[in-house]
Protein backbone atom coordinates (compact mmCIF):
# COMPACT_ATOMS: atom_id res chain seq x y z
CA UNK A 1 6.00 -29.07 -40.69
CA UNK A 2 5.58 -26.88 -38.23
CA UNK A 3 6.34 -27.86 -34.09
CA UNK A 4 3.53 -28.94 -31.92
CA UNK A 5 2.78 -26.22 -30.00
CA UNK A 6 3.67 -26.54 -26.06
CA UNK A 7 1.14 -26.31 -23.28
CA UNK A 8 1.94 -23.39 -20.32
CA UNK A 9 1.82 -25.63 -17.15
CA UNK A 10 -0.53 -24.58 -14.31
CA UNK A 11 2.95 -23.72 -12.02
CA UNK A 12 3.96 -21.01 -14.85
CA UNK A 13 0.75 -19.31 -15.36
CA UNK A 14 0.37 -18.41 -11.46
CA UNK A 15 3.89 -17.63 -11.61
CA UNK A 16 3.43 -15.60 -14.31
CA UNK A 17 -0.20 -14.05 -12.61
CA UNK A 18 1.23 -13.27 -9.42
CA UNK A 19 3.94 -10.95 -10.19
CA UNK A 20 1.15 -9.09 -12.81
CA UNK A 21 -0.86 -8.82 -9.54
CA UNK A 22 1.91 -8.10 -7.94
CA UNK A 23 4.30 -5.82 -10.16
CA UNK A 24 6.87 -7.64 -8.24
CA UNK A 25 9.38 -10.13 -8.27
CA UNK A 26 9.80 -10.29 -4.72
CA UNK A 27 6.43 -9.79 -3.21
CA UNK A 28 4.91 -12.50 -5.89
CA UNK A 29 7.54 -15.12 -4.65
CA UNK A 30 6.11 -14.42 -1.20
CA UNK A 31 2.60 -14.28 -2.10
CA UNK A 32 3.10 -18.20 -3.70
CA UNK A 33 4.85 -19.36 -0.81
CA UNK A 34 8.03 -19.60 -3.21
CA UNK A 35 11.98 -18.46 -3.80
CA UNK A 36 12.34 -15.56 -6.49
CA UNK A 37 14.49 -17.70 -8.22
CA UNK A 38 12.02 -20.62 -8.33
CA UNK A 39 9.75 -17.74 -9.57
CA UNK A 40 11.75 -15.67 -12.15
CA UNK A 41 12.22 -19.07 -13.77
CA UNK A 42 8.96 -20.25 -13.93
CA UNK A 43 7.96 -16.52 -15.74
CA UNK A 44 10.92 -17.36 -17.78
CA UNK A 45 10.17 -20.65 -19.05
CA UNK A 46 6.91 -19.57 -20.01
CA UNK A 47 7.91 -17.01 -21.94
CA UNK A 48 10.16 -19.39 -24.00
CA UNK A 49 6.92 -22.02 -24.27
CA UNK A 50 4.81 -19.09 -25.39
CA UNK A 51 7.58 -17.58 -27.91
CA UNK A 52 6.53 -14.26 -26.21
CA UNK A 53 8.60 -11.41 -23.89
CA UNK A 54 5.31 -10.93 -21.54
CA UNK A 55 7.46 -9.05 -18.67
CA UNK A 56 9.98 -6.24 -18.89
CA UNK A 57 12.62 -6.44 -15.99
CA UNK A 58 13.92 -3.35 -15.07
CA UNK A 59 15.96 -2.24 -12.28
CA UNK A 60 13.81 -0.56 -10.45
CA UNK A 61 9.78 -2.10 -11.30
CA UNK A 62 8.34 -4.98 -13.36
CA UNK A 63 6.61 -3.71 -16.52
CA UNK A 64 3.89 -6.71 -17.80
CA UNK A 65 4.03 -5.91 -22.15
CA UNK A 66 0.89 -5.81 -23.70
CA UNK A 67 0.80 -8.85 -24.88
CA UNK A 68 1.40 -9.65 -21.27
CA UNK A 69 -1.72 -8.06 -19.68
CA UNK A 70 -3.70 -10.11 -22.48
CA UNK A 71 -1.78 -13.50 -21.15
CA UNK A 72 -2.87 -12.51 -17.75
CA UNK A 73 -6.18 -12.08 -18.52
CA UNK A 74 -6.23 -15.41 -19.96
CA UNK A 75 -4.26 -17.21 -17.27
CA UNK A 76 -6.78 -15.58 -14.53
CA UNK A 77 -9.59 -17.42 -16.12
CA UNK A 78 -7.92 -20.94 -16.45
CA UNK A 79 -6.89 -20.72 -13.10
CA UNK A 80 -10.43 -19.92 -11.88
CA UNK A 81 -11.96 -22.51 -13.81
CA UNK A 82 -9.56 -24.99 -12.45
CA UNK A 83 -10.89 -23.77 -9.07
CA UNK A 84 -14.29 -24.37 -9.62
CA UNK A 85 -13.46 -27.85 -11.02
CA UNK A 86 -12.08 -28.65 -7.65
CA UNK A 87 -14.23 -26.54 -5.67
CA UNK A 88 -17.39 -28.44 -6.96
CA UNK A 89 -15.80 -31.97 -5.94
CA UNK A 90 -15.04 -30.32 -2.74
CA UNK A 91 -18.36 -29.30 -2.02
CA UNK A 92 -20.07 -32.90 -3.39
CA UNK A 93 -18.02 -34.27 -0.28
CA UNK A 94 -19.13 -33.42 3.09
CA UNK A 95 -19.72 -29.38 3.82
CA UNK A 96 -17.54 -27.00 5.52
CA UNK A 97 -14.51 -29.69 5.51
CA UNK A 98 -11.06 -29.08 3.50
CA UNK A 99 -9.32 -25.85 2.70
CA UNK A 100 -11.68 -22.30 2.74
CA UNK A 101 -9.38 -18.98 1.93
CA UNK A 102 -11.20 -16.48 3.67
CA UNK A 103 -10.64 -12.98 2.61
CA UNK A 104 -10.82 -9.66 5.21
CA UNK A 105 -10.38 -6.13 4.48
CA UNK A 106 -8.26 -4.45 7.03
CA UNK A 107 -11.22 -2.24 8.50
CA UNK A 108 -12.79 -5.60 9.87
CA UNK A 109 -10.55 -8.03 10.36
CA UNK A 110 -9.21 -6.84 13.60
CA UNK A 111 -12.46 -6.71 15.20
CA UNK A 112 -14.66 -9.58 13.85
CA UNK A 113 -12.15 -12.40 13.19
CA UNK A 114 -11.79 -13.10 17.13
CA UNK A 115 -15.59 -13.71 16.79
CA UNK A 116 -15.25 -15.50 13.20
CA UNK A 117 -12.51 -18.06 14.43
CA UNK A 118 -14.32 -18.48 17.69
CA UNK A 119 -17.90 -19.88 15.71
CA UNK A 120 -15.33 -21.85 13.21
CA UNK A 121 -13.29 -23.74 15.52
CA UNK A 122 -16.33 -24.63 17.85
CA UNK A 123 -18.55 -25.22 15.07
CA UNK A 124 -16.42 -26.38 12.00
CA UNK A 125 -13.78 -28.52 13.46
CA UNK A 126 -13.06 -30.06 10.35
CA UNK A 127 -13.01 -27.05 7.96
CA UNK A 128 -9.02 -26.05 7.12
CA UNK A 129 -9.34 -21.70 7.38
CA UNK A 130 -6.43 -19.54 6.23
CA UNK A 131 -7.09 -15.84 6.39
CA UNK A 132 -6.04 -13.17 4.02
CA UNK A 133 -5.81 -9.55 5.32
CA UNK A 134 -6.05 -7.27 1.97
CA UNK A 135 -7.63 -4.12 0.64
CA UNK A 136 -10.73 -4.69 -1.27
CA UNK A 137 -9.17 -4.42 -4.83
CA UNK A 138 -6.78 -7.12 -4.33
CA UNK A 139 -9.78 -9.58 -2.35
CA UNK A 140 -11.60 -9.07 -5.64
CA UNK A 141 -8.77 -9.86 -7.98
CA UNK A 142 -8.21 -12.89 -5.77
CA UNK A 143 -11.61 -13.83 -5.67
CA UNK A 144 -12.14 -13.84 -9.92
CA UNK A 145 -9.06 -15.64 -9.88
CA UNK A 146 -9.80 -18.27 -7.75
CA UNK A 147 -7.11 -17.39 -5.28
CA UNK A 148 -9.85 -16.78 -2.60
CA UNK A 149 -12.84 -18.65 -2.03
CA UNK A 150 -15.26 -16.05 -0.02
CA UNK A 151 -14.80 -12.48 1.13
CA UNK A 152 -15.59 -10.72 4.41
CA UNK A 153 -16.35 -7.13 3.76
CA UNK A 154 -17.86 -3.81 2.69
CA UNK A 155 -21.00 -4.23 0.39
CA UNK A 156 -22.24 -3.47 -2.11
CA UNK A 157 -18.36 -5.03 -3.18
CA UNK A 158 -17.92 -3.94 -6.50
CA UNK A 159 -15.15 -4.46 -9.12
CA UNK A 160 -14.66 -5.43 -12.55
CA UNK A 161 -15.81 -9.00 -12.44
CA UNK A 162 -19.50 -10.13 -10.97
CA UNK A 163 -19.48 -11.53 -6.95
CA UNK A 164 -23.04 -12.87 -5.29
CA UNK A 165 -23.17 -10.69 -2.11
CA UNK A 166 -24.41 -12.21 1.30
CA UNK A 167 -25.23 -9.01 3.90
CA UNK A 168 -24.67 -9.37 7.20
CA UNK A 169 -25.10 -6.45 9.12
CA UNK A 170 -24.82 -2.43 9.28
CA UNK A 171 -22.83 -0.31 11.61
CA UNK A 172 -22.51 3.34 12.14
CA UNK A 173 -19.70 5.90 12.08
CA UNK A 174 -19.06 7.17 15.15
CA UNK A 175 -16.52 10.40 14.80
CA UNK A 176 -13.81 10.52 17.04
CA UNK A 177 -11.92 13.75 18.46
CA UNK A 178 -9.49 14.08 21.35
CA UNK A 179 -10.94 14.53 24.69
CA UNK A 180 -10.91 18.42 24.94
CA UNK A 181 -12.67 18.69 21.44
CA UNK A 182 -16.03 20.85 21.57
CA UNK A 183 -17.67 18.19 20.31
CA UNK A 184 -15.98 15.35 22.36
CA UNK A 185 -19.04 13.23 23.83
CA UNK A 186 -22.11 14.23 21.93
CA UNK A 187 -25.12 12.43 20.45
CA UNK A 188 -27.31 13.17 18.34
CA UNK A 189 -24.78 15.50 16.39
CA UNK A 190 -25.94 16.27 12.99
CA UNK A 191 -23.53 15.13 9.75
CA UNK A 192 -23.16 18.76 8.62
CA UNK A 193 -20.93 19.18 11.84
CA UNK A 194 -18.30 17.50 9.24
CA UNK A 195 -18.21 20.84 7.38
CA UNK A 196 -15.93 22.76 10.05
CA UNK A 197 -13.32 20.07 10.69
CA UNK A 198 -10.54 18.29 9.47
CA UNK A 199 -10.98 14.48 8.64
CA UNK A 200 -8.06 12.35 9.18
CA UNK A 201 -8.30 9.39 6.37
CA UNK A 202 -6.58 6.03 5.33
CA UNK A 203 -4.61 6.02 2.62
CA UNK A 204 -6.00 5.13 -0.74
CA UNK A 205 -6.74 1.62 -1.26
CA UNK A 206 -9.12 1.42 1.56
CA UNK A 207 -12.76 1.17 1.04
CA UNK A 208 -13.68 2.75 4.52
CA UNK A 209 -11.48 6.00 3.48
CA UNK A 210 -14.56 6.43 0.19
CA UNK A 211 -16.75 6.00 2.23
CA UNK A 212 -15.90 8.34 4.64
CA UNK A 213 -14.93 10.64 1.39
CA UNK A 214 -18.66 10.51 0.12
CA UNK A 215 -19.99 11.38 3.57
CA UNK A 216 -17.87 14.55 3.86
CA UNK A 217 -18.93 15.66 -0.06
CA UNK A 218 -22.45 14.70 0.64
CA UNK A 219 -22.68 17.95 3.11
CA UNK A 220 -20.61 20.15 1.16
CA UNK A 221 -16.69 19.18 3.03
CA UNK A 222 -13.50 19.19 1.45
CA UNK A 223 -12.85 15.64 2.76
CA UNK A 224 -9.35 15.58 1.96
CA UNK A 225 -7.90 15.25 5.61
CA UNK A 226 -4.76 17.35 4.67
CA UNK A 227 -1.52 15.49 4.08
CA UNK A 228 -1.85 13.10 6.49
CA UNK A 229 -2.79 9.31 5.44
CA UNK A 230 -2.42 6.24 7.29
CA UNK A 231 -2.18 2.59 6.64
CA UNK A 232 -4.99 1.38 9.32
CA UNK A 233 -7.36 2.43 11.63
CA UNK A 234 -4.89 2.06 14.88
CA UNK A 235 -2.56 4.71 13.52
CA UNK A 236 -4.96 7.15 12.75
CA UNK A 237 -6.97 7.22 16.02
CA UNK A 238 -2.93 7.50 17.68
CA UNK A 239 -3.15 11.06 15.03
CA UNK A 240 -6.31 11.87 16.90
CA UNK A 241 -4.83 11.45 20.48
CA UNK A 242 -1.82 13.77 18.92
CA UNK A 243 -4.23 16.41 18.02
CA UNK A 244 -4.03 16.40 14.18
CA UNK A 245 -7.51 16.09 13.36
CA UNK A 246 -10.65 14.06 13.85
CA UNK A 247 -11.85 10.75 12.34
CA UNK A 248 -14.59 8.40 11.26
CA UNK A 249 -14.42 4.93 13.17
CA UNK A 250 -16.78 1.98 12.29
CA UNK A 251 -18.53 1.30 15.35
CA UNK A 252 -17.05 -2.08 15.59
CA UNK A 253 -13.64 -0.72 15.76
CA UNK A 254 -14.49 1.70 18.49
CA UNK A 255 -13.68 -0.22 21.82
CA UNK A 256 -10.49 -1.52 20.66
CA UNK A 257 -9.14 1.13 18.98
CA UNK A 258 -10.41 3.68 21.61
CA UNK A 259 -8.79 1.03 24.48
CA UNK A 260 -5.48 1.96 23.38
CA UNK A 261 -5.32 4.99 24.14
CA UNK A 262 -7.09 7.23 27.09
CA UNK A 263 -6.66 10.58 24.35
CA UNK A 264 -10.12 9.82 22.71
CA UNK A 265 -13.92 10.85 22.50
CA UNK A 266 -16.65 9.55 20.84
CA UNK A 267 -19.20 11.76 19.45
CA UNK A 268 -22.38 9.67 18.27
CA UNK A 269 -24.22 11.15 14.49
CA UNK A 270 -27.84 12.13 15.11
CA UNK A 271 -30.09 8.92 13.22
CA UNK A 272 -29.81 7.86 10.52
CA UNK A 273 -26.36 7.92 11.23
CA UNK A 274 -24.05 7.20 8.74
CA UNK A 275 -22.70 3.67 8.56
CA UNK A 276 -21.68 1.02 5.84
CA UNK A 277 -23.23 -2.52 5.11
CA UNK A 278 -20.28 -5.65 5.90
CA UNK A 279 -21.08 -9.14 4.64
CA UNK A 280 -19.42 -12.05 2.40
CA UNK A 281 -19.20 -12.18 -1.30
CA UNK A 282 -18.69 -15.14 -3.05
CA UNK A 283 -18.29 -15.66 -7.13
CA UNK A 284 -21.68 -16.46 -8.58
CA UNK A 285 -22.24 -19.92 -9.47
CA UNK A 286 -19.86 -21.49 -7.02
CA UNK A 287 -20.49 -24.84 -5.99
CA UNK A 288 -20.14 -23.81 -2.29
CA UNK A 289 -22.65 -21.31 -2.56
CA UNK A 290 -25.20 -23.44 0.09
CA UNK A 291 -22.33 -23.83 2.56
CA UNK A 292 -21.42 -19.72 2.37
CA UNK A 293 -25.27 -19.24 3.48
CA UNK A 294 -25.33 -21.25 6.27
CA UNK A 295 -21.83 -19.97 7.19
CA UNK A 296 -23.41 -16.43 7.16
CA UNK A 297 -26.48 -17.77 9.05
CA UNK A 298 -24.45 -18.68 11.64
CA UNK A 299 -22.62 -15.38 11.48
CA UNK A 300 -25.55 -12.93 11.62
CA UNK A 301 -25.77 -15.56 15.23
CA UNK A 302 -22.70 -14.94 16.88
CA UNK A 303 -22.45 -11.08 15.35
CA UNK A 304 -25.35 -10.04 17.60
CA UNK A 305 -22.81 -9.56 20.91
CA UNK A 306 -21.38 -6.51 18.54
CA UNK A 307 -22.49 -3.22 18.41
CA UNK A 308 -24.39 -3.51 15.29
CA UNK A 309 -28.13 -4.44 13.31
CA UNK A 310 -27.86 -7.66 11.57
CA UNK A 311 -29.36 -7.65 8.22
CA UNK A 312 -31.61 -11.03 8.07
């Protein structure tokens, strides 16, 4: 007779999830608030329920086998079916109380949380927020896996699996030069200006650097920005003061970024500027779905003091 077959527990499979999110032993532990060790051995254990090697251990990276990537796959849609078990008795309970895992790309964050945590604390007393600062790909993955509850960024949001999209408002580029740039200062500058000068970007990972990546092919630039890459918006515009290049800054970013440093102009695009859509995405179907609308009501109200056009 053959043994009954053993059940994963719910501890091994995001054990097992994080470090294929993760390719890492390390940063998974941290991202589940765990020890390696604890970790290792729950990835461990399920391997020996499953009968199955589902991660190669090297001494340098984590390999996931392909049998591996299919457990993960499988593991990513328990554990976001377990979410919206509890995320529908949630919401039958009173709204906007209990846990909400906000998601924020790193192009917004900076520059709308104050305003987010300012209408959630006076208006949602009750309502437990933790934050998560992370490029768009990983929101995503963290949002089909039930990780993350609602996102706050660019739109449309894309990726593999399906999110409901909530817009909130559009902003404009503004390009910004050091202060003895020709162009330092202008309005009404046309977008083909673009052609003739070199684009500082983000690194790759960041939805703001495509966008500012189709804008530069859309008049005929190179768009790559050189050599030079950086990991958020406050180094670059430091590049910019140095002299290095130019850059495209939301508008929303502008004051603060340009308040740390006197080495900057802003040069405004002729209309219709160029700009990008921000708002919330949530997974379709989710019991909280009337709460995130009134949440983004309230939004689009307190969004108004910032220097862009809400979307009603």
């Amino acid at each position: 007779m053959n043994p009954k077959p053993r059940t994963p527990t719910l501890a091994q499979l995001k054990a097992f999830l994080a470090v294929a999110e993760h390719r890492h032993f390390r940063e998974a532990a941290a991202a589940c608030g765990t020890s390696q060790p604890a970790l290792s051995g729950a990835v461990a254990a399920l391997e020996e329920v499953l009968g199955a090697q589902l991660v190669e251990r090297t001494t340098r990276k984590v390999i996931i086998t392909p049998l591996g990537e299919r457990v993960a796959d499988h593991a990513r849609r328990v554990l976001s079916a377990l979410h919206a078990l509890t995320e529908e008795v949630e919401a039958a309970r009173r709204p906007f109380t209990g846990p909400l895992h906000l998601g924020v790309i790193p192009t917004v964050a900076p520059y709308l949380l104050p305003t987010v945590l300012r209408l959630v604390r006076g208006s949602y007393p009750d309502l437990e927020l933790h934050v998560h600062e992370e490029r768009t790909p990983a929101l995503l993955d963290g949002l089909a896996a039930g990780r993350l509850d609602v996102l706050l960024l660019a739109l449309p949001s894309g990726g593999s699996s399906p999110t409901r999209d909530i817009p909130l408002f559009d902003e404009d580029f503004v390009l910004v030069t050091p202060p003895e740039h020709e162009l330092a200062g202008r309005i009404d500058v046309p977008r083909d200006v673009l052609l003739d000068l070199d684009v500082l970007l983000l690194e790759e990972g960041h939805c703001l650097r495509d966008q500012a990546l189709d804008l530069c092919r859309e008049v005929g630039a190179d768009g790559s920005g050189g050599s030079t890459r950086a990991a958020g918006l406050s180094t670059l515009v430091q590049l910019v003061a140095g002299g290095l290049g130019v850059t495209l800054l939301p508008a929303t970013a502008l004051d603060v970024e340009a308040g740390r440093t006197d080495r900057l102009a802003a040069v405004r695009f002729a209309d219709p500027a160029p700009g990008r859509r921000i708002g919330l995405a949530t997974r379709p179907g989710s019991a909280r779905t009337p709460e995130y609308e009134r949440f983004a009501a309230a939004l689009r109200e307190v969004l108004v003091e910032l220097p862009v056009r809400i979307v009603p």
